[in-house]
N, C-alpha and C. Protein backbone atom coordinates (compact mmCIF):
# COMPACT_ATOMS: atom_id res chain seq x y z
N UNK A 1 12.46 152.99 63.81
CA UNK A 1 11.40 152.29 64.51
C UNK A 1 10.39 153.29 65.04
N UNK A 2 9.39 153.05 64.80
CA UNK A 2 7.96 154.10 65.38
C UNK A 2 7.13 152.80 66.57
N UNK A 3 7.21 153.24 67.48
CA UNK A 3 5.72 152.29 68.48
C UNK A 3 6.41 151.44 68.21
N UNK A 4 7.60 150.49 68.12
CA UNK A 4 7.90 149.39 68.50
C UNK A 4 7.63 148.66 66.98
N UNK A 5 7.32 149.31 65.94
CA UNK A 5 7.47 148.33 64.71
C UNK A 5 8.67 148.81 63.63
N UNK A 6 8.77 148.23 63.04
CA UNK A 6 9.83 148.77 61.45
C UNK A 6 9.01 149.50 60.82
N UNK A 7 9.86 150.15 60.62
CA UNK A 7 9.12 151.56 59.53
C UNK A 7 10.09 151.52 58.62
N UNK A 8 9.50 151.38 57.13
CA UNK A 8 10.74 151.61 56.11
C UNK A 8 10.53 153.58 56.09
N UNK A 9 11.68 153.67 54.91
CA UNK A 9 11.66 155.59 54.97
C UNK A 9 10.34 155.68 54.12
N UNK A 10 10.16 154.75 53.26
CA UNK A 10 9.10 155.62 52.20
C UNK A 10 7.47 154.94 52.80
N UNK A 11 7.44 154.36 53.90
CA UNK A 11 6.50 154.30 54.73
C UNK A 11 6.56 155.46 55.89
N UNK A 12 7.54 156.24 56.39
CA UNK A 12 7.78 156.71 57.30
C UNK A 12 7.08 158.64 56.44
N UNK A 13 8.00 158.40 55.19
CA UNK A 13 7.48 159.66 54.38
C UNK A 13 5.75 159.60 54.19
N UNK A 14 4.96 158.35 53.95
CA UNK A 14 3.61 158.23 54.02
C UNK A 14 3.01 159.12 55.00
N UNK A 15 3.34 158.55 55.93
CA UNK A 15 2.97 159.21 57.54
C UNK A 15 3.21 160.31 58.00
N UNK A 16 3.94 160.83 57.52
CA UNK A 16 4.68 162.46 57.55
C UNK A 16 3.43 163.06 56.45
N UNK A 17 3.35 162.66 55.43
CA UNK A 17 2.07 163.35 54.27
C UNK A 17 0.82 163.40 54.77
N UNK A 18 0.54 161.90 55.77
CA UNK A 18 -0.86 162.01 56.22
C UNK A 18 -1.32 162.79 57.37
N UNK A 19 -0.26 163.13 58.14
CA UNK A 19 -0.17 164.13 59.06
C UNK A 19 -0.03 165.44 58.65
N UNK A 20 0.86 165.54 57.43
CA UNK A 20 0.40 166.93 57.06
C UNK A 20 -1.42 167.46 56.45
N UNK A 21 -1.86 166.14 56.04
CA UNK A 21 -3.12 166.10 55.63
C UNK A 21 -4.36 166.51 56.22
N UNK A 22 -4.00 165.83 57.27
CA UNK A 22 -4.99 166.64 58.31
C UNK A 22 -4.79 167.67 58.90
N UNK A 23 -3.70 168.60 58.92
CA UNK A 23 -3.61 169.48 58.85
C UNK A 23 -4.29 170.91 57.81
N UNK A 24 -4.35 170.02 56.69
CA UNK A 24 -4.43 170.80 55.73
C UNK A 24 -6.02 171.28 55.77
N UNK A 25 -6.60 172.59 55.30
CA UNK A 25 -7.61 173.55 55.77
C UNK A 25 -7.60 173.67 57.01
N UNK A 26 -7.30 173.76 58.30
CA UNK A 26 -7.34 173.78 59.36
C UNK A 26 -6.56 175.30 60.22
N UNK A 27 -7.54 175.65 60.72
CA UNK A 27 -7.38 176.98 60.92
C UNK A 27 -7.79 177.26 62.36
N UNK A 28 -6.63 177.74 63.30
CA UNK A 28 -6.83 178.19 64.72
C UNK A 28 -7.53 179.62 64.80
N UNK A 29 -8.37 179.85 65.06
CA UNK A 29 -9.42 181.06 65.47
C UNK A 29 -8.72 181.58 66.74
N UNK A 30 -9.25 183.13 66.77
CA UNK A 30 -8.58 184.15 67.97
C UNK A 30 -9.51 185.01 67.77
N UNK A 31 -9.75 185.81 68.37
CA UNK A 31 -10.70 187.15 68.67
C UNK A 31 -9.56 188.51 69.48
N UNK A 32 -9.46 189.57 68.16
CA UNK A 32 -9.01 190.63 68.90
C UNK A 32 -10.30 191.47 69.09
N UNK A 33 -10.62 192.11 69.96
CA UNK A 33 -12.09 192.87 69.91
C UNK A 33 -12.78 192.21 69.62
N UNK A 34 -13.18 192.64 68.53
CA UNK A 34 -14.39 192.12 67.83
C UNK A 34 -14.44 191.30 66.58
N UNK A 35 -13.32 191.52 66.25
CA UNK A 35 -12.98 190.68 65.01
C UNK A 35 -12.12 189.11 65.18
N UNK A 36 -12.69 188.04 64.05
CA UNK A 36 -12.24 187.20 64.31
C UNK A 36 -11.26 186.95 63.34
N UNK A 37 -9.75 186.15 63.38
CA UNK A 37 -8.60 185.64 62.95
C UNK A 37 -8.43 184.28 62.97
N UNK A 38 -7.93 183.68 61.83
CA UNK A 38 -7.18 182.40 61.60
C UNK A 38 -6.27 182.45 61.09
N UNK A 39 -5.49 181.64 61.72
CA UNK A 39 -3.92 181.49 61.08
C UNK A 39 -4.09 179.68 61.38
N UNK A 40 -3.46 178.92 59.95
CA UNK A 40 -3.29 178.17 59.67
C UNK A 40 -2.60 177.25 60.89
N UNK A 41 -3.47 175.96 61.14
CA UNK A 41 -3.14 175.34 62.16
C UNK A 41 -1.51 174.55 62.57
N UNK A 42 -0.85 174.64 60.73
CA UNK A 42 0.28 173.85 60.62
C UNK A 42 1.32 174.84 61.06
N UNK A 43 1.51 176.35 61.48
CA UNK A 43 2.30 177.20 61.91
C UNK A 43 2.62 176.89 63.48
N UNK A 44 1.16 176.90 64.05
CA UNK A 44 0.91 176.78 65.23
C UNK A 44 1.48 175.44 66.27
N UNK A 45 2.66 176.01 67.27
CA UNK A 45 3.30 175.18 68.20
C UNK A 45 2.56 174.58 69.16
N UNK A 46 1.70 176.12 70.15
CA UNK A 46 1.14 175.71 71.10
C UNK A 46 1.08 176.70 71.67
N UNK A 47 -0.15 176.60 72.68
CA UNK A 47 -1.05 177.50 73.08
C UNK A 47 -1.00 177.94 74.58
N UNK A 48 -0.82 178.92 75.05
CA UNK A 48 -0.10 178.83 76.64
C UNK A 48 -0.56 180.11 77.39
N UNK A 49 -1.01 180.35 78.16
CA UNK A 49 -1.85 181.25 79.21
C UNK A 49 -0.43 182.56 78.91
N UNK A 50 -1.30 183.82 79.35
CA UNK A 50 -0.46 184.54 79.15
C UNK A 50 0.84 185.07 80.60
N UNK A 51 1.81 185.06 80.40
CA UNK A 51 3.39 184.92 81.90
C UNK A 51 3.90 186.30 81.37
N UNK A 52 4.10 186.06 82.71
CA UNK A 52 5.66 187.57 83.04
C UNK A 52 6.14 187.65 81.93
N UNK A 53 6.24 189.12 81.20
CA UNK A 53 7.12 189.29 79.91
C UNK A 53 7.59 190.39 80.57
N UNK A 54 9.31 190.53 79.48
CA UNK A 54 10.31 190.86 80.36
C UNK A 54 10.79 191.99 78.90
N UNK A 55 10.22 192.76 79.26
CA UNK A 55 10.59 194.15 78.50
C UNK A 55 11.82 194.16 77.74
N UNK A 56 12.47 194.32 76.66
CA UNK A 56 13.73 194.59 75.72
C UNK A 56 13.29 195.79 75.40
N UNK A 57 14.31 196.59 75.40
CA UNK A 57 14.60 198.35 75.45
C UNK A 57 14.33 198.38 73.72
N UNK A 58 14.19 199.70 72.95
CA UNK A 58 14.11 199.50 71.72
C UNK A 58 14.02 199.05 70.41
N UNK A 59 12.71 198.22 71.36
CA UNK A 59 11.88 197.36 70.39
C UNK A 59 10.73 198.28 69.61
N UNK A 60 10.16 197.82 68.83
CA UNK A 60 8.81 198.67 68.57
C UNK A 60 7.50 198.05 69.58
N UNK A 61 6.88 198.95 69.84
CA UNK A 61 5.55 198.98 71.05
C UNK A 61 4.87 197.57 71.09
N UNK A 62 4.73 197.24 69.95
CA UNK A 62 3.72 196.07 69.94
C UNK A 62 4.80 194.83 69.65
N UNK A 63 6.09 194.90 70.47
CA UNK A 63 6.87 193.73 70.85
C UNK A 63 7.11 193.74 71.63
N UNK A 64 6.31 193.36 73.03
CA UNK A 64 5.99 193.79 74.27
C UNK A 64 7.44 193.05 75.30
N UNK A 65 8.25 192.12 74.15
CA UNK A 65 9.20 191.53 75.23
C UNK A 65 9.84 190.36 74.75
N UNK A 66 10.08 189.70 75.99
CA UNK A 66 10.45 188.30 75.76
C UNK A 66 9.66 187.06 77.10
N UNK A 67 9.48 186.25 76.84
CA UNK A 67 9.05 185.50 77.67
C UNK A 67 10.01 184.15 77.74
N UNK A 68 10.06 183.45 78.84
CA UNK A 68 11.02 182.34 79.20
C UNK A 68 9.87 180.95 78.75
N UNK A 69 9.99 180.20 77.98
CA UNK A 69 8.99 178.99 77.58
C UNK A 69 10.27 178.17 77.79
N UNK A 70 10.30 176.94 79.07
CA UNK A 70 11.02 175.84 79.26
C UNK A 70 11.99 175.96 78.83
N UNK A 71 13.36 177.28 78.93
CA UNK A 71 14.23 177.65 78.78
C UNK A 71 14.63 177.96 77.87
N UNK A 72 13.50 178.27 76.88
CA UNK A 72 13.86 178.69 75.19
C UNK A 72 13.22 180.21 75.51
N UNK A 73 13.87 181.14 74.90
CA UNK A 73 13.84 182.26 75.10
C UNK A 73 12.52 182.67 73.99
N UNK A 74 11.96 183.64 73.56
CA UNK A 74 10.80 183.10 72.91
C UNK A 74 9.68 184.75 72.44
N UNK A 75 10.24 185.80 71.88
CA UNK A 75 10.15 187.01 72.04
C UNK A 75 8.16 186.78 71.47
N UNK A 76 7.49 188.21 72.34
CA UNK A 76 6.07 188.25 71.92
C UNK A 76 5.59 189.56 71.31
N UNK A 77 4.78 189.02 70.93
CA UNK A 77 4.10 190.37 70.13
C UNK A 77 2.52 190.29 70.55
N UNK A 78 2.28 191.66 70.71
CA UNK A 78 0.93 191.87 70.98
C UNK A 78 0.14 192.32 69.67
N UNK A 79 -0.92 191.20 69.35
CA UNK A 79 -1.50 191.70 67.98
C UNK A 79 -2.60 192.55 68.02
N UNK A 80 -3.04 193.27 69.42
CA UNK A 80 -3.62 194.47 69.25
C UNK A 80 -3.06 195.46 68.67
N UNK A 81 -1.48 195.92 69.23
CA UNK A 81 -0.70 196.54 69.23
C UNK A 81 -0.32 196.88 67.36
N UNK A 82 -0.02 195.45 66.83
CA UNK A 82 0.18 195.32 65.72
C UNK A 82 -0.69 195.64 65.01
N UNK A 83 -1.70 195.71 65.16
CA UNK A 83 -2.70 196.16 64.06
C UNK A 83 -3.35 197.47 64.46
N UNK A 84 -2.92 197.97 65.28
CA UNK A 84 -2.93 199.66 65.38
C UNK A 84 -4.30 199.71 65.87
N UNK A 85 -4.62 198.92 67.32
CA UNK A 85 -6.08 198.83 68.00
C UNK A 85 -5.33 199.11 69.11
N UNK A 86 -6.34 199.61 70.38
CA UNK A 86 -6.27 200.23 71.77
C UNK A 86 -5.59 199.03 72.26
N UNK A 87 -4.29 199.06 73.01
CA UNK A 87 -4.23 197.99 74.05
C UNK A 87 -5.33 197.91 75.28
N UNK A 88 -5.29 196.57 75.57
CA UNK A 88 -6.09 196.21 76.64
C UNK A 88 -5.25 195.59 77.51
N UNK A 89 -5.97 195.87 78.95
CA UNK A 89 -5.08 195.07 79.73
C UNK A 89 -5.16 193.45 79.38
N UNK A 90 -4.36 192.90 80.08
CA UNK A 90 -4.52 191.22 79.45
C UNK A 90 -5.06 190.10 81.26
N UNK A 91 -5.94 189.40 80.88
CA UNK A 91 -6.90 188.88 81.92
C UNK A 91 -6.62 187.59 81.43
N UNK A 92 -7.80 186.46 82.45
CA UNK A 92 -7.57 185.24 82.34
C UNK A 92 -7.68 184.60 80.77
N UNK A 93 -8.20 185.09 80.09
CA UNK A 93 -8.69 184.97 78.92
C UNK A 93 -7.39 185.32 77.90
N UNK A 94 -6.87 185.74 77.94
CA UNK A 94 -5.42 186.74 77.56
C UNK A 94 -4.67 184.62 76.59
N UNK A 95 -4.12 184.85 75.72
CA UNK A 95 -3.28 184.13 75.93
C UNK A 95 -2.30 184.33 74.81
N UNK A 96 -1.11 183.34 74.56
CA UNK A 96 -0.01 183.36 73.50
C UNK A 96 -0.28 182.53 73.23
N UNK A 97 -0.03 182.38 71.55
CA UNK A 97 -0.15 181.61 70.33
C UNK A 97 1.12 181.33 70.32
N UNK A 98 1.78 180.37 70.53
CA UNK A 98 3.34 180.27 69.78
C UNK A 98 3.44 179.64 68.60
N UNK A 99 3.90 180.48 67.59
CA UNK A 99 3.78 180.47 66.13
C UNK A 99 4.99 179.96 65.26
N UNK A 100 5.73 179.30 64.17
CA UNK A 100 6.87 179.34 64.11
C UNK A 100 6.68 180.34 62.71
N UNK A 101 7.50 180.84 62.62
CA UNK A 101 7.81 182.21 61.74
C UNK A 101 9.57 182.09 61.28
N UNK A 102 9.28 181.68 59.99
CA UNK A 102 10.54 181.77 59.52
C UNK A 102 11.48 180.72 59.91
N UNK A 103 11.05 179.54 60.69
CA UNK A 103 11.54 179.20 61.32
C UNK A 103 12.05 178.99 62.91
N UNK A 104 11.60 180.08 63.31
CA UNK A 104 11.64 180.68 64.76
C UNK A 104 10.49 180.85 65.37
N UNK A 105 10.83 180.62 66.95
CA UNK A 105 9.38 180.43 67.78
C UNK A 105 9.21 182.24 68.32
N UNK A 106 7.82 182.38 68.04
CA UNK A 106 7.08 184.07 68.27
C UNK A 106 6.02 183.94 69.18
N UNK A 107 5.92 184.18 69.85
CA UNK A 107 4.52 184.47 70.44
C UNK A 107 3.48 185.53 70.24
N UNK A 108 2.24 185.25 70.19
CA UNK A 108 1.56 186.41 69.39
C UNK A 108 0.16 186.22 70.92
N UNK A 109 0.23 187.26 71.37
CA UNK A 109 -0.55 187.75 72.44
C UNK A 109 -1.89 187.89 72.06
N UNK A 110 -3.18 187.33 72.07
CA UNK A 110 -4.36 187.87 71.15
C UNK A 110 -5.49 187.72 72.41
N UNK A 111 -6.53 188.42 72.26
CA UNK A 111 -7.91 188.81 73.70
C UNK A 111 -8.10 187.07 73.93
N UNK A 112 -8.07 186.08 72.94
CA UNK A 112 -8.79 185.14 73.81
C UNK A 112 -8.43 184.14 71.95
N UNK A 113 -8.66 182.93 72.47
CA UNK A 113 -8.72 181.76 71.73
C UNK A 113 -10.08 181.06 71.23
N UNK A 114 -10.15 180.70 70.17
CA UNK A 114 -11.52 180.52 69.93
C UNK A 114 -11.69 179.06 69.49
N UNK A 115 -11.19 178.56 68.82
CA UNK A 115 -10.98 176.85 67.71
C UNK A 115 -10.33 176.50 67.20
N UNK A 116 -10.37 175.36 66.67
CA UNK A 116 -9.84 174.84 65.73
C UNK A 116 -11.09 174.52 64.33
N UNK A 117 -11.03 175.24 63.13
CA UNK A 117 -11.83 174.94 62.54
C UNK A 117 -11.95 174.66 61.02
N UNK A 118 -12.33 174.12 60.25
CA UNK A 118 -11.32 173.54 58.76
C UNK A 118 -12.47 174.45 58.04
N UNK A 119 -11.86 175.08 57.25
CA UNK A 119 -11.88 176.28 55.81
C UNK A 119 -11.62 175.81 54.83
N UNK A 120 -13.03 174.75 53.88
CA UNK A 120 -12.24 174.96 52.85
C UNK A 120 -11.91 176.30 51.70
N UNK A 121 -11.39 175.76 50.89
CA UNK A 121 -10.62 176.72 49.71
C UNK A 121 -11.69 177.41 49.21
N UNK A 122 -12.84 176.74 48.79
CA UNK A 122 -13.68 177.35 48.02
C UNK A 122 -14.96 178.65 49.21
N UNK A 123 -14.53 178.81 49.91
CA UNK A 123 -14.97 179.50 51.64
C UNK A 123 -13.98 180.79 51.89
N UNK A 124 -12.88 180.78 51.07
CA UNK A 124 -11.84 181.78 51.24
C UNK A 124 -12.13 182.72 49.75
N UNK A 125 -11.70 183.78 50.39
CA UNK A 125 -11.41 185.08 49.14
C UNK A 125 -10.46 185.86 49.24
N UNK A 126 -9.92 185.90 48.20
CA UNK A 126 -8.74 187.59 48.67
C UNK A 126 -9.44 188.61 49.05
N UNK A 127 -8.43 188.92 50.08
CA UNK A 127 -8.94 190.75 50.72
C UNK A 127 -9.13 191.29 49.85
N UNK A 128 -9.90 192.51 50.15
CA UNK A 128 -10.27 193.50 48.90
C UNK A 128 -8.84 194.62 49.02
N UNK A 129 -8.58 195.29 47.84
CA UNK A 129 -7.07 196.21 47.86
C UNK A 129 -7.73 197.02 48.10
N UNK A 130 -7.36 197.66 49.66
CA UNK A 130 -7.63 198.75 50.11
C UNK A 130 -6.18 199.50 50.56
N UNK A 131 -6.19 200.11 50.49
CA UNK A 131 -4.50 201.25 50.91
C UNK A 131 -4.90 202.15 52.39
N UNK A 132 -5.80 201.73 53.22
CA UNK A 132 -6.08 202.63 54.57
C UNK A 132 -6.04 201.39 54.93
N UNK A 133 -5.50 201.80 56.13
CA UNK A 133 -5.86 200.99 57.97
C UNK A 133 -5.09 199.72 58.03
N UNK A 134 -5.66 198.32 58.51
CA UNK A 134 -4.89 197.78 58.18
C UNK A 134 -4.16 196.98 56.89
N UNK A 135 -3.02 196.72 57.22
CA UNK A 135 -2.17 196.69 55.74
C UNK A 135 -2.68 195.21 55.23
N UNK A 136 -2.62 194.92 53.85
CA UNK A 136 -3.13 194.06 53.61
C UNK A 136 -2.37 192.64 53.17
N UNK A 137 -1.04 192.91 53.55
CA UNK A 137 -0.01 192.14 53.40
C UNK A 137 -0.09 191.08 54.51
N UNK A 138 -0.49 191.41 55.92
CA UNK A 138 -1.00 190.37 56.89
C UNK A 138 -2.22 189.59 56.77
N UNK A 139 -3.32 189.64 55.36
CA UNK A 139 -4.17 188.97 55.76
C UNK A 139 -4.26 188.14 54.22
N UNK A 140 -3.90 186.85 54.08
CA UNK A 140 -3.83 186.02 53.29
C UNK A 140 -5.02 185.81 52.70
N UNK A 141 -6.51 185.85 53.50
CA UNK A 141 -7.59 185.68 52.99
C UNK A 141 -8.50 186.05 53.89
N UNK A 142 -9.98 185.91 53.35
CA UNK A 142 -10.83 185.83 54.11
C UNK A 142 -12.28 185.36 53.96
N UNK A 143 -12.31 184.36 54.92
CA UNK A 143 -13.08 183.51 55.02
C UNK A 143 -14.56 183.86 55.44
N UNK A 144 -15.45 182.53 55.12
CA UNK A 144 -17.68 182.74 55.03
C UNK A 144 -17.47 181.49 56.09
N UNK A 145 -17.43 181.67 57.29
CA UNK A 145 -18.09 180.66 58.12
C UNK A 145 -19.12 181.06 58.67
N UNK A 146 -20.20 179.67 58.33
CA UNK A 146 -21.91 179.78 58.60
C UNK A 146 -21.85 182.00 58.60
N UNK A 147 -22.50 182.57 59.52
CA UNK A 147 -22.89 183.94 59.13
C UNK A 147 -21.28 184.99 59.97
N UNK A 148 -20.57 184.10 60.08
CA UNK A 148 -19.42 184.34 60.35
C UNK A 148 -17.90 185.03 59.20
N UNK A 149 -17.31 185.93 59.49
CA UNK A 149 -16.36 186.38 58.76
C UNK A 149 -14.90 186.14 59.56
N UNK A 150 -14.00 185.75 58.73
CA UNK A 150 -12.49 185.34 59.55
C UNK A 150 -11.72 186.04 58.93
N UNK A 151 -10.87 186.74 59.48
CA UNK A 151 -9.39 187.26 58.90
C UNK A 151 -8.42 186.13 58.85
N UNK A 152 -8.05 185.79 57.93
CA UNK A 152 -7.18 184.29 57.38
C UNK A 152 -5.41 185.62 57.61
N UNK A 153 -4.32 185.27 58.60
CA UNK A 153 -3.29 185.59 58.96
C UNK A 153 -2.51 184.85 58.17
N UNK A 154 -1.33 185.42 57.64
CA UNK A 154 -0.18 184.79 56.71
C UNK A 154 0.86 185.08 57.71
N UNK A 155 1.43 184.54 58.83
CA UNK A 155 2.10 184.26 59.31
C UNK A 155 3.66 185.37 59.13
N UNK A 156 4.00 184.59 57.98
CA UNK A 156 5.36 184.95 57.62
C UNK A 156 5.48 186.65 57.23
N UNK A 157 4.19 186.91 57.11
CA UNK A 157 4.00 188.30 56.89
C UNK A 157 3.94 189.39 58.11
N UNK A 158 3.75 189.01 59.26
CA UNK A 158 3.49 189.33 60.54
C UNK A 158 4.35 190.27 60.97
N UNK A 159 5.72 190.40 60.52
CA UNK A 159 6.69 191.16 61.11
C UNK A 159 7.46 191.04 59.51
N UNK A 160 8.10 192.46 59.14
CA UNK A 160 9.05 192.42 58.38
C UNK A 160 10.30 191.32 58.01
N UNK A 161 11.45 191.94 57.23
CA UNK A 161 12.41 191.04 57.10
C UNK A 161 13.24 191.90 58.39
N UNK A 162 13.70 193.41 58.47
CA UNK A 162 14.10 193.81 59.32
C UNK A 162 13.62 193.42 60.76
N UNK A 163 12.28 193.52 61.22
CA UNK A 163 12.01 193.34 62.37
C UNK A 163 12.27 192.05 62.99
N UNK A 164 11.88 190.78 61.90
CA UNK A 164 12.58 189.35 62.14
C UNK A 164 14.03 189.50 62.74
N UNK A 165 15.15 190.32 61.94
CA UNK A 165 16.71 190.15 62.28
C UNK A 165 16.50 190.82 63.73
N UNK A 166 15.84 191.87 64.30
CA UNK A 166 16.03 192.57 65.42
C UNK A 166 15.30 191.37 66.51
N UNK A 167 14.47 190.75 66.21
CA UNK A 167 13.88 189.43 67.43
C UNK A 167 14.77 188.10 67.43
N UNK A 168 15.60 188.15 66.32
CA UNK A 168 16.50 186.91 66.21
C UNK A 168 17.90 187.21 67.04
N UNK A 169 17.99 188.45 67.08
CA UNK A 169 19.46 188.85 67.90
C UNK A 169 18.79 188.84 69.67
N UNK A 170 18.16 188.72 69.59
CA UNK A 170 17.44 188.60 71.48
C UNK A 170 17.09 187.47 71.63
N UNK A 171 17.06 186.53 70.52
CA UNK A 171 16.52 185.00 71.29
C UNK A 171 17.86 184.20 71.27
């Protein structure tokens, strides 16, 4: 039962497709510095001011911790950090992305939040293969909005297979 009516399953599967639908091109914007990022809106849990993070000993630098989200333990990453830019302190503007990755909830620390904004396909390009700076395994694409450029984020790429097992033994 949905809202008080009968739902058969292959009406219920409808509704599950059309919700993924609108999902589909839809891309959450972030600003590290100066550059702008999207990561696909269907990853994205929810969006939450940045709280007390609580240091874990021999992590790598730009896994600044763990944070407590409504008693789910919930480890973060700072994507300055990750992409080998100056940390900044973090202000009202500061916030976490909670992302699911692999299955598991991440938080990704970024200068500030920007939209929600739909990309289509034909608006995206592969990165160019470059072998300096940052790696090009984190950026799925990149997008022509109006005189605007987006770094399109692949999620699952964000952290290794190793570094995943080391954030899964702390949550």
């Amino acid at each position: 039962m949905k809202g008080g009516l009968q739902v058969t399953q292959t009406e219920e599967l409808e509704i599950i497709g059309q919700e993924e639908d609108t999902q589909k091109d839809k891309f959450l914007t972030f600003v590290l510095g100066k550059e702008s990022y999207g990561i696909e809106i269907k990853n994205v849990t929810e969006i939450i001011g940045i709280q007390p993070i609580t240091e874990v000993p021999e992590l790598p630098d730009y896994i600044r911790g763990i944070v407590n989200l409504r008693g789910k333990i919930i480890p973060v990453v700072d994507m300055r950090l990750r992409f080998k830019k100056q940390f900044r302190d973090y202000n009202e503007r500061t916030c976490i992305i909670v992302v699911n990755i692999r299955n598991a909830s991440v938080g990704l620390i970024v200068d500030s939040v920007s939209e929600v904004i739909g990309i289509q396909e034909e608006d995206i390009v592969s990165p160019p293969d470059m072998n300096q700076g940052l790696s090009n395994k984190y950026i799925k694409g990149i997008a022509k909005v109006e005189s605007e450029v987006k770094l399109l984020l692949d999620c699952n790429e964000l952290l290794s297979k190793d570094e995943f097992k080391n954030l899964e033994n702390i949550q």
